[in-house]
C-alpha atoms as a PDB file:
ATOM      1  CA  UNK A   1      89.075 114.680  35.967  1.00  0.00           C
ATOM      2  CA  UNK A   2      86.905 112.586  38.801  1.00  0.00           C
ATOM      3  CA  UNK A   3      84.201 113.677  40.296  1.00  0.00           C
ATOM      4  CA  UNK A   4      83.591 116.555  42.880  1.00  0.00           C
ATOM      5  CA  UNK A   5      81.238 117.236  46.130  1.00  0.00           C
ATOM      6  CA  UNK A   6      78.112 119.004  46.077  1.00  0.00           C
ATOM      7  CA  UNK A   7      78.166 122.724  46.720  1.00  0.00           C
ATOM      8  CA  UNK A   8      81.702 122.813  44.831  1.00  0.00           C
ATOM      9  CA  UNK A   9      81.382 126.233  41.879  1.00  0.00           C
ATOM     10  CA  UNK A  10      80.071 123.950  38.986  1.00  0.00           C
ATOM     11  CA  UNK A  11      78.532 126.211  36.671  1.00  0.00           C
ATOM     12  CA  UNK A  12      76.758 126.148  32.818  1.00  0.00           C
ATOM     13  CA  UNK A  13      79.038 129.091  30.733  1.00  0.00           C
ATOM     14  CA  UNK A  14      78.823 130.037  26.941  1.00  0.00           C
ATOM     15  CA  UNK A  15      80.687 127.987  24.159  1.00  0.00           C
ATOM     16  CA  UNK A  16      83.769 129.091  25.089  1.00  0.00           C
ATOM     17  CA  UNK A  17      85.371 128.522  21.746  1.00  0.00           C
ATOM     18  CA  UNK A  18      88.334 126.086  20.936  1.00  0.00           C
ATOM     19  CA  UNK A  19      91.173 128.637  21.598  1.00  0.00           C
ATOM     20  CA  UNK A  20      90.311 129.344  25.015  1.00  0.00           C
ATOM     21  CA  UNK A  21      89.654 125.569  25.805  1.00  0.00           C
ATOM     22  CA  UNK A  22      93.169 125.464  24.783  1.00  0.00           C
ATOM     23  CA  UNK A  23      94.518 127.605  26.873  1.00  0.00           C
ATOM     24  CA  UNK A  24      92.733 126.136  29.742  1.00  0.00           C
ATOM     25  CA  UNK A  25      95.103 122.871  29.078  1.00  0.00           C
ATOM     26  CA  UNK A  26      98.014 125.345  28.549  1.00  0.00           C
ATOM     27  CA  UNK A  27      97.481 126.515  32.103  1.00  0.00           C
ATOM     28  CA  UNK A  28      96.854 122.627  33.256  1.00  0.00           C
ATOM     29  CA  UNK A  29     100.024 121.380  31.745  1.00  0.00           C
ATOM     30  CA  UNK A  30     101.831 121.681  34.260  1.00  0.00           C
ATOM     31  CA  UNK A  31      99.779 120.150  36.560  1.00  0.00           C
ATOM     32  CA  UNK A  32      98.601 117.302  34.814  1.00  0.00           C
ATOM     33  CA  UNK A  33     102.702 116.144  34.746  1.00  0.00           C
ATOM     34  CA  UNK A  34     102.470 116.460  38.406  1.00  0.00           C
ATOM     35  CA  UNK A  35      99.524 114.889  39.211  1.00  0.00           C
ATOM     36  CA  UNK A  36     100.263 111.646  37.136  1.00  0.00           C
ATOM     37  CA  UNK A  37     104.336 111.231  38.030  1.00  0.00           C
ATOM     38  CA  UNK A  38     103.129 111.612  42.137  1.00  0.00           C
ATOM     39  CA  UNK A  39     100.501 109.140  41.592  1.00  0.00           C
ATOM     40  CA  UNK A  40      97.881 111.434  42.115  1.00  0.00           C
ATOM     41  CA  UNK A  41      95.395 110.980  39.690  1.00  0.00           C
ATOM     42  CA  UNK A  42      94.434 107.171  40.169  1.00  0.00           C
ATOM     43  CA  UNK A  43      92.172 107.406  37.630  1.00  0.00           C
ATOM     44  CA  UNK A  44      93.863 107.680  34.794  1.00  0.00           C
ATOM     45  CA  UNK A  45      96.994 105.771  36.112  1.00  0.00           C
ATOM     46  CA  UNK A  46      94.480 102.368  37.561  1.00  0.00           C
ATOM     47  CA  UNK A  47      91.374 102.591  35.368  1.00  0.00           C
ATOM     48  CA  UNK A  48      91.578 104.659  31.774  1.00  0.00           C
ATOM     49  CA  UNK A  49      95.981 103.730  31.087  1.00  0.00           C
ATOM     50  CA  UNK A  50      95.232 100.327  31.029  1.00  0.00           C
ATOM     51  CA  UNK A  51      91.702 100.192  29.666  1.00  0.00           C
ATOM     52  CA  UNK A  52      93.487 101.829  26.536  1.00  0.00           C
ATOM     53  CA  UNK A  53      96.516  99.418  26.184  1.00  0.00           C
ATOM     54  CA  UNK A  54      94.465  96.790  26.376  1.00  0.00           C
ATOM     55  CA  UNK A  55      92.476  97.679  23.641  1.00  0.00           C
ATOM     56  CA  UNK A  56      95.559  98.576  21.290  1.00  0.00           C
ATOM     57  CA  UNK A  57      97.125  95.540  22.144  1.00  0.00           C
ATOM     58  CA  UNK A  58      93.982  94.020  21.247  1.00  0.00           C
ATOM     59  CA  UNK A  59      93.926  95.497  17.538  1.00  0.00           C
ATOM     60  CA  UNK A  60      97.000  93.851  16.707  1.00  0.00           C
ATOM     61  CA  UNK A  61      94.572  91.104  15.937  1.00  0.00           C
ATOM     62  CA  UNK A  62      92.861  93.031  13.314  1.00  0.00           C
ATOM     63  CA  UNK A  63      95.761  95.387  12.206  1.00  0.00           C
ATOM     64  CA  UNK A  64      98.886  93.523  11.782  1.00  0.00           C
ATOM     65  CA  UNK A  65     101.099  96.485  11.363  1.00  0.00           C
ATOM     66  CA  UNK A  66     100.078  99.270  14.070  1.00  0.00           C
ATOM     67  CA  UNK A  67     100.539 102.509  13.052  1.00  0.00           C
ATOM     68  CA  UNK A  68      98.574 104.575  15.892  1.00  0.00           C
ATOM     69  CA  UNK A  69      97.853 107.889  16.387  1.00  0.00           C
ATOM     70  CA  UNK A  70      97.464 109.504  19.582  1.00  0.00           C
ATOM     71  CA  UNK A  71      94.991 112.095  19.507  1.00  0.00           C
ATOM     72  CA  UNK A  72      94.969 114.755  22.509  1.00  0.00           C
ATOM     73  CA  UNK A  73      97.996 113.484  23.953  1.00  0.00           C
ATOM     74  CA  UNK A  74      98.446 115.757  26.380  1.00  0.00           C
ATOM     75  CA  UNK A  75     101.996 116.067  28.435  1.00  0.00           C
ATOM     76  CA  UNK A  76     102.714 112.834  27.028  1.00  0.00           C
ATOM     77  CA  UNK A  77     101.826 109.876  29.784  1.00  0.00           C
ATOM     78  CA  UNK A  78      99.778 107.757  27.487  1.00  0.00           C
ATOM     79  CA  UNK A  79     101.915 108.171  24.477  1.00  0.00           C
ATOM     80  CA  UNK A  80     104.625 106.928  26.277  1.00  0.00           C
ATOM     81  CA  UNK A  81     103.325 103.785  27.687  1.00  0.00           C
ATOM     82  CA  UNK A  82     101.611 102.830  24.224  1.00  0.00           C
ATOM     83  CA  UNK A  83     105.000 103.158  22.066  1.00  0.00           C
ATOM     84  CA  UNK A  84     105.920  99.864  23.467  1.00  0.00           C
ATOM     85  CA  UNK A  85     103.485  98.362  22.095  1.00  0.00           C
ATOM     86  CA  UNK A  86     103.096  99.812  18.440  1.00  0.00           C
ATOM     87  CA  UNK A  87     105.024  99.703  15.336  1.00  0.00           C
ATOM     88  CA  UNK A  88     104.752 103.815  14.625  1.00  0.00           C
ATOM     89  CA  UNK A  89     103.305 106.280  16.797  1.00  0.00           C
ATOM     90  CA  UNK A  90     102.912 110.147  16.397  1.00  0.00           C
ATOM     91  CA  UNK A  91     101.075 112.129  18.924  1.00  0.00           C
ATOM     92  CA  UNK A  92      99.146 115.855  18.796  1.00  0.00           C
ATOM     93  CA  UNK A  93      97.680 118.233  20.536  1.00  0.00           C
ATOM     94  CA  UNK A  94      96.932 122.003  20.157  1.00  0.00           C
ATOM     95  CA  UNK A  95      98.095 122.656  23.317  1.00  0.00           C
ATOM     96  CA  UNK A  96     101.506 124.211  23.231  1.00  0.00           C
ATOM     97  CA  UNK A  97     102.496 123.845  26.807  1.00  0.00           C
ATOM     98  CA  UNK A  98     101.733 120.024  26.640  1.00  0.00           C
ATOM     99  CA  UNK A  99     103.334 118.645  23.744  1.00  0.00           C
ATOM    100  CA  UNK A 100     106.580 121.041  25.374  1.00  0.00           C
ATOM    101  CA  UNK A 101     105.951 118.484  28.592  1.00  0.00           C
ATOM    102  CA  UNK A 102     105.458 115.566  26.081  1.00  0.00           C
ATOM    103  CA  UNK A 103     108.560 115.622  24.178  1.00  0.00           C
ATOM    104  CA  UNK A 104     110.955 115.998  27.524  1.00  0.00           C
ATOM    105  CA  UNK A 105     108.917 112.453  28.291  1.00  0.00           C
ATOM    106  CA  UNK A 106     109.055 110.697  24.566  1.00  0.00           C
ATOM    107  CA  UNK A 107     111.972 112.432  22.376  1.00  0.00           C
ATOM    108  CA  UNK A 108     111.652 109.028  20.358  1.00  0.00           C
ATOM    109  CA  UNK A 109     107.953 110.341  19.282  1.00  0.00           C
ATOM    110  CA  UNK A 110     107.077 113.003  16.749  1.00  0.00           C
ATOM    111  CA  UNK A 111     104.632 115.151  18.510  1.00  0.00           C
ATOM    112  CA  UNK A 112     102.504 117.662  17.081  1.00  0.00           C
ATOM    113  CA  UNK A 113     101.380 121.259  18.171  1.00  0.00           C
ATOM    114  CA  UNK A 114      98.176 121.507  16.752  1.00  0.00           C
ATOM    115  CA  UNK A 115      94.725 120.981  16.123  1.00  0.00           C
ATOM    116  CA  UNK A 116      93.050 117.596  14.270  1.00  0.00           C
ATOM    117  CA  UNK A 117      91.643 119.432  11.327  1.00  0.00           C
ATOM    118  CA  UNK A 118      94.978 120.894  10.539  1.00  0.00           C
ATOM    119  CA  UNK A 119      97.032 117.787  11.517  1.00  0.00           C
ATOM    120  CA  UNK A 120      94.176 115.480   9.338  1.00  0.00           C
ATOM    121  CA  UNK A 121      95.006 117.768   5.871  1.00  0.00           C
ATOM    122  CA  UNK A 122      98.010 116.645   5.528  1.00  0.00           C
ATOM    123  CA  UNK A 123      98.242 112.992   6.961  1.00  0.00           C
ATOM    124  CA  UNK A 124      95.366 111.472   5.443  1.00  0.00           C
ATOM    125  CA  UNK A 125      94.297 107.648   5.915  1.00  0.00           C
ATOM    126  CA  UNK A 126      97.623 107.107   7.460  1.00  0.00           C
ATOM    127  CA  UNK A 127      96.970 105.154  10.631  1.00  0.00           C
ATOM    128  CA  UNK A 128      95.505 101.977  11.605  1.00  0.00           C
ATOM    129  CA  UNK A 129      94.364 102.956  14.802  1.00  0.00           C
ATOM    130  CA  UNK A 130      93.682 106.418  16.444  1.00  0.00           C
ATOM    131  CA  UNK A 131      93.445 107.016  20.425  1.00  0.00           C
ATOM    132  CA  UNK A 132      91.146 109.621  21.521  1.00  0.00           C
ATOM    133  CA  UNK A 133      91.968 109.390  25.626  1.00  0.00           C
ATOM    134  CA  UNK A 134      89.354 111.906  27.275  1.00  0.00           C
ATOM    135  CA  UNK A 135      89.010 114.014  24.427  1.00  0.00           C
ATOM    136  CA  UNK A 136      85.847 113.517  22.922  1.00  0.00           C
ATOM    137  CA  UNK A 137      84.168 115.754  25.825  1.00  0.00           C
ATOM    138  CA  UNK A 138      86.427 118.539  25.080  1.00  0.00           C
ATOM    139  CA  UNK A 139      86.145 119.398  21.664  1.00  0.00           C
ATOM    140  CA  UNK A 140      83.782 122.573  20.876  1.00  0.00           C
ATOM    141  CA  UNK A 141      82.535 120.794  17.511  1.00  0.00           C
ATOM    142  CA  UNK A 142      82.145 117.288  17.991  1.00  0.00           C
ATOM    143  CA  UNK A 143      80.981 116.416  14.378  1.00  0.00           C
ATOM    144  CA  UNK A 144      83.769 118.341  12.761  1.00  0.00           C
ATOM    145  CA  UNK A 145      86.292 116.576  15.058  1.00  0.00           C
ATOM    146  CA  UNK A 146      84.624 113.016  14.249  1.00  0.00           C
ATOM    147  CA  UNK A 147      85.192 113.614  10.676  1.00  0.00           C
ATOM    148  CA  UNK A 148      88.850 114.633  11.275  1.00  0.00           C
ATOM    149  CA  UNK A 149      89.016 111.186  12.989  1.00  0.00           C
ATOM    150  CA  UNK A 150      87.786 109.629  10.120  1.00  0.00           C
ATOM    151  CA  UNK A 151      89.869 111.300   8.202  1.00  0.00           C
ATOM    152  CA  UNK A 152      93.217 110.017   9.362  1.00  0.00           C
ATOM    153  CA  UNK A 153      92.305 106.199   9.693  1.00  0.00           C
ATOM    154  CA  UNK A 154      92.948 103.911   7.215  1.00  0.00           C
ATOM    155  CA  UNK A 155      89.608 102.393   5.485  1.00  0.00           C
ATOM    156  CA  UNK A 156      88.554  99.474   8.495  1.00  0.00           C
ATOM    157  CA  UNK A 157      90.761 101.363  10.893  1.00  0.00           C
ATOM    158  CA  UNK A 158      89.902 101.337  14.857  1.00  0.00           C
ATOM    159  CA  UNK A 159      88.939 104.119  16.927  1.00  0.00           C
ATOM    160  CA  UNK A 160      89.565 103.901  20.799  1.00  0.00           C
ATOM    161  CA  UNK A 161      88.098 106.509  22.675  1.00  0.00           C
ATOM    162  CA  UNK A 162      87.617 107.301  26.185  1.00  0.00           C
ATOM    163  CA  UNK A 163      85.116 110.182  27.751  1.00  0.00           C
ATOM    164  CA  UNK A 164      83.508 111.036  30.952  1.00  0.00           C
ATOM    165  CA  UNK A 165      79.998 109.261  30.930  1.00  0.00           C
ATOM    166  CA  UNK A 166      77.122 111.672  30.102  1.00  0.00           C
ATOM    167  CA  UNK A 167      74.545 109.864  32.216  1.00  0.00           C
ATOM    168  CA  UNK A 168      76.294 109.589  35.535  1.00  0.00           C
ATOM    169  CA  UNK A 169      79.038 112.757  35.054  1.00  0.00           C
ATOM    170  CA  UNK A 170      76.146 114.965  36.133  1.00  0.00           C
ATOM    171  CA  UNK A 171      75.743 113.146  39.102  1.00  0.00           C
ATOM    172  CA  UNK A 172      79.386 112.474  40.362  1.00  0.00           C
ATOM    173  CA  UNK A 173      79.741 116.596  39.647  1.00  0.00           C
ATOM    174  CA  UNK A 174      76.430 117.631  41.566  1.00  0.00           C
ATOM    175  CA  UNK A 175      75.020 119.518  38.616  1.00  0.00           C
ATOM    176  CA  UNK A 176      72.180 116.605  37.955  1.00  0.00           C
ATOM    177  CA  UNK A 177      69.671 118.819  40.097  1.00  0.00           C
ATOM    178  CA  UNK A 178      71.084 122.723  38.422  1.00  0.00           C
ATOM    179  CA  UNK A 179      67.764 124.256  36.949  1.00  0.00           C
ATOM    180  CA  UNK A 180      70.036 124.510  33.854  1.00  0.00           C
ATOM    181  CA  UNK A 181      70.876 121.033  33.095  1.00  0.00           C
ATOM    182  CA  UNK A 182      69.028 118.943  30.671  1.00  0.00           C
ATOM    183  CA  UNK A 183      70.931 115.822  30.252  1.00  0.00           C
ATOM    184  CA  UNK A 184      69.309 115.574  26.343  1.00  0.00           C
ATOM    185  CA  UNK A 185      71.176 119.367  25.664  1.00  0.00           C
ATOM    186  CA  UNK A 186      74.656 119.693  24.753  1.00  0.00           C
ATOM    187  CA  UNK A 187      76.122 122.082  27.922  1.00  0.00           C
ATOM    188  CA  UNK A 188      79.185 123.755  28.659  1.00  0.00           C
ATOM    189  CA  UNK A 189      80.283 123.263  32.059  1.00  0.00           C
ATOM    190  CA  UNK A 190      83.139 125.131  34.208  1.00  0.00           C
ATOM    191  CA  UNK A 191      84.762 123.814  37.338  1.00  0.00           C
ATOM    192  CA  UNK A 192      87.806 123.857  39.006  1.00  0.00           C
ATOM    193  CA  UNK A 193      90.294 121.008  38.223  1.00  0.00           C
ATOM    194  CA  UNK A 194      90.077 118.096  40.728  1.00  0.00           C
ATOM    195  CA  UNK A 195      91.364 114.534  40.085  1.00  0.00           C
ATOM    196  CA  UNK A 196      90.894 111.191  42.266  1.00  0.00           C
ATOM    197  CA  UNK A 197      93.865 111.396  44.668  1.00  0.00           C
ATOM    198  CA  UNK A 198      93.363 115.281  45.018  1.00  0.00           C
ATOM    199  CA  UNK A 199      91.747 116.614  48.059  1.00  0.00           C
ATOM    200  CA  UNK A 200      90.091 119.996  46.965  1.00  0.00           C
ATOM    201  CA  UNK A 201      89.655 121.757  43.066  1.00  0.00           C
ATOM    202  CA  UNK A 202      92.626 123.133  41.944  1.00  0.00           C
ATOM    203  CA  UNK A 203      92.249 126.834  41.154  1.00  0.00           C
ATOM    204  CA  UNK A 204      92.922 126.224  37.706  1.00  0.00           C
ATOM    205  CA  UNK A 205      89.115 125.713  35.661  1.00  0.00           C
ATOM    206  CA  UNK A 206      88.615 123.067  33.127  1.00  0.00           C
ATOM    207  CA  UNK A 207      84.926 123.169  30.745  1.00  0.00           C
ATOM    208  CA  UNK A 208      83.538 120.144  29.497  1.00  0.00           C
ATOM    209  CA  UNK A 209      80.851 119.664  27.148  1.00  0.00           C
ATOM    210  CA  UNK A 210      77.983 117.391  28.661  1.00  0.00           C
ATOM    211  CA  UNK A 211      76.012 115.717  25.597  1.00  0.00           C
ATOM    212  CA  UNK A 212      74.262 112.857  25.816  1.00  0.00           C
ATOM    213  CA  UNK A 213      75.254 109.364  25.097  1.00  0.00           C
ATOM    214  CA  UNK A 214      73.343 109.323  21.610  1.00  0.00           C
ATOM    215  CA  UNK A 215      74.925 111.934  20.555  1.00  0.00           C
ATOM    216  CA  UNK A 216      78.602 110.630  20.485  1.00  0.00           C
ATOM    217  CA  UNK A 217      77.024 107.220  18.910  1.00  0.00           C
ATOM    218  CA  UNK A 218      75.430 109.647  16.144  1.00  0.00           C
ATOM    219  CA  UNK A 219      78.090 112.054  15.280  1.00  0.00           C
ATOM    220  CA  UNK A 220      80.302 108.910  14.939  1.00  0.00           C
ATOM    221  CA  UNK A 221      77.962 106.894  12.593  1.00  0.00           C
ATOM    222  CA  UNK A 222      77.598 110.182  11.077  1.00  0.00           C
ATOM    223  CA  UNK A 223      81.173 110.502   9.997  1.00  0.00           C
ATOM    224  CA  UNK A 224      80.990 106.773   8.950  1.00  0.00           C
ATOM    225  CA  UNK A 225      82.357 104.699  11.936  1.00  0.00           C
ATOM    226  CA  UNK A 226      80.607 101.642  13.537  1.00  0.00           C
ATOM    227  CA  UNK A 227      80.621 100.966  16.984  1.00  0.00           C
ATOM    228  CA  UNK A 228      82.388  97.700  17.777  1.00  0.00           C
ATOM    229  CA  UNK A 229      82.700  97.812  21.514  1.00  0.00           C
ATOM    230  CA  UNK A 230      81.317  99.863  24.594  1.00  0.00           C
ATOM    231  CA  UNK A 231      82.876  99.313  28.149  1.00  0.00           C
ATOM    232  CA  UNK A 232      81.330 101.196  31.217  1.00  0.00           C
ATOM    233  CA  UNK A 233      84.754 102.052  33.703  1.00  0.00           C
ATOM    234  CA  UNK A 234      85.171 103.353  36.963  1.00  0.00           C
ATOM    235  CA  UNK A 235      82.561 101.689  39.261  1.00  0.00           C
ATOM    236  CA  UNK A 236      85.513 100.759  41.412  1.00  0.00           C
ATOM    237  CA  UNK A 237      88.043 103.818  41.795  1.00  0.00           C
ATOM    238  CA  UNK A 238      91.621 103.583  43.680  1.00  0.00           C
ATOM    239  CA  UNK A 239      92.511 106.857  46.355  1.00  0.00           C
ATOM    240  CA  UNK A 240      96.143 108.271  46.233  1.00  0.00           C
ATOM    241  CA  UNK A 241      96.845 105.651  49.054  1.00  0.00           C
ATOM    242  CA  UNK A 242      95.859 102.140  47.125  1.00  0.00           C
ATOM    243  CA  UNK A 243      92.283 101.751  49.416  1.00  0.00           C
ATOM    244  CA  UNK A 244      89.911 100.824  46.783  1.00  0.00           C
ATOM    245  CA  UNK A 245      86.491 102.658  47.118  1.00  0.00           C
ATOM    246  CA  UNK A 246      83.448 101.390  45.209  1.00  0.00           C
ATOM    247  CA  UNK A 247      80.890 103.334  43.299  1.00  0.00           C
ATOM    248  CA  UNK A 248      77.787 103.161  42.849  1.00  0.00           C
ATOM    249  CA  UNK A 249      78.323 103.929  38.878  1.00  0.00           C
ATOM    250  CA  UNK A 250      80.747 103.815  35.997  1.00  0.00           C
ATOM    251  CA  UNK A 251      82.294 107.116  35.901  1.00  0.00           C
ATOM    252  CA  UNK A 252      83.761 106.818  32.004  1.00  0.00           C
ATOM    253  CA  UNK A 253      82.853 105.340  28.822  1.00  0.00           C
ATOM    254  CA  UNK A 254      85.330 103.234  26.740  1.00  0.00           C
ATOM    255  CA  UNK A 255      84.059 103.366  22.714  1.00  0.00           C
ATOM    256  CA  UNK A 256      85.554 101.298  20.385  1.00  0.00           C
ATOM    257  CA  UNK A 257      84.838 102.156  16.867  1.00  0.00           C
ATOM    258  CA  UNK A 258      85.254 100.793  13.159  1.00  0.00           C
ATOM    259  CA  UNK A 259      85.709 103.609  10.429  1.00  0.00           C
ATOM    260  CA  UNK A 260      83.798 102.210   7.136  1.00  0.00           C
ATOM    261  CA  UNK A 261      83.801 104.386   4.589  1.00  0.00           C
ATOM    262  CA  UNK A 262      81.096 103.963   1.772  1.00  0.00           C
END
């Protein structure tokens, strides 16, 4: 997701509930494997892909056998570019349609239909490092899902997570200014899908959950992580035709994350 113009139908709506945020990405699937195999969406291809395998290469360092798992992984784009680069990887994702997408891309990868809190019952402290690409913001319960996270790290494991930033989101999406915004409250907000290369929303609607900054940094110290590394990304964005086109703000966070249990 980038941002969109002023006047677009961004709109505050009621906690939706985790099944039909689901079936929002059922109905993106689709979409999302076009819009990344055309190129389209520059920002995940020239700014979050390689933030990410950076920063698993980079654990190698502190975990010498990589066992990662990739949370949210969606049709599979990510998961495929990081298997080079690990010694085990398993992907999930509640969304049916994806993980369908996912496995045509990476057969070599067991890939999970389902939610973490199911998923983290039965695979317990089994991975060194866990990926959390643009997921954080789209999860209905954000300190159940940071315990789940917890959950399926080793003790000392690494989290690397990437999510829209909450301070400058609102402004990129034009919904700074809405009488209902209060960038301290924890808000779910509808739109139609739009990514960098895209000209106009797609009539497909994605929600995201706008909560501010200290909120992530609590409900991960919460569920007994420490935060080892914080990258602002985006200032400088790519269009679908390689001009580069600089912003006046980072558009996503990059949190890296230690999970010490007492």
């Amino acid at each position: 997701m980038t941002d969109v113009e002023p006047g677009e139908d961004v709109r505050a709506v009621g906690r939706p509930g985790s099944d039909a945020m689901v079936r929002e990405w059922d109905n993106l699937a689709e979409r999302r494997r076009s819009e990344i195999s055309k190129g389209t969406d520059t920002s995940f291809l020239n700014t979050l892909m390689p933030a990410v395998k950076a920063e698993v290469q980079a654990a190698r360092s502190r975990h010498p056998e990589l066992r990662v798992l990739d949370v949210g992984c969606g049709t599979g784009e990510l998961t495929v570019e990081l298997l080079p680069l690990v010694d085990y990887l398993v992907g999930v994702d509640p969304s049916r349609r994806s993980i369908q997408l996912a496995r045509q891309l990476a057969p070599a990868v067991p890939l999970h239909v389902s939610d973490l809190r199911s998923f983290s019952a039965s695979h317990r402290h089994l991975f060194s490092v866990t990926v959390a690409n643009m997921v954080l913001m789209n999860v209905d319960d954000l300190d159940s899902f940071t315990r789940d996270l917890a959950a399926v790290l080793q003790p000392g494991g690494t989290l690397i997570a990437t999510l829209t930033h909450p301070w400058t989101w609102p402004r990129y999406w034009a919904y700074e200014g809405a009488p209902w915004f209060s960038y301290d409250s924890e808000l779910f907000v509808q739109a139609g899908w739009k990514v960098s290369g895209a000209p106009a929303a797609a009539p497909e609607v994605s929600t995201h959950v706008h909560r501010p900054l200290g909120r992530y940094v609590q409900g991960l110290v919460d569920a007994g992580f420490a935060i080892t590394g914080l990258l602002e990304l985006g200032a400088t964005s790519s269009t679908r035709g390689g001009r580069s086109v600089a912003r006046p703000y980072p558009r996503f966070l990059l949190i890296r994350a230690q999970f010490l249990p007492e």
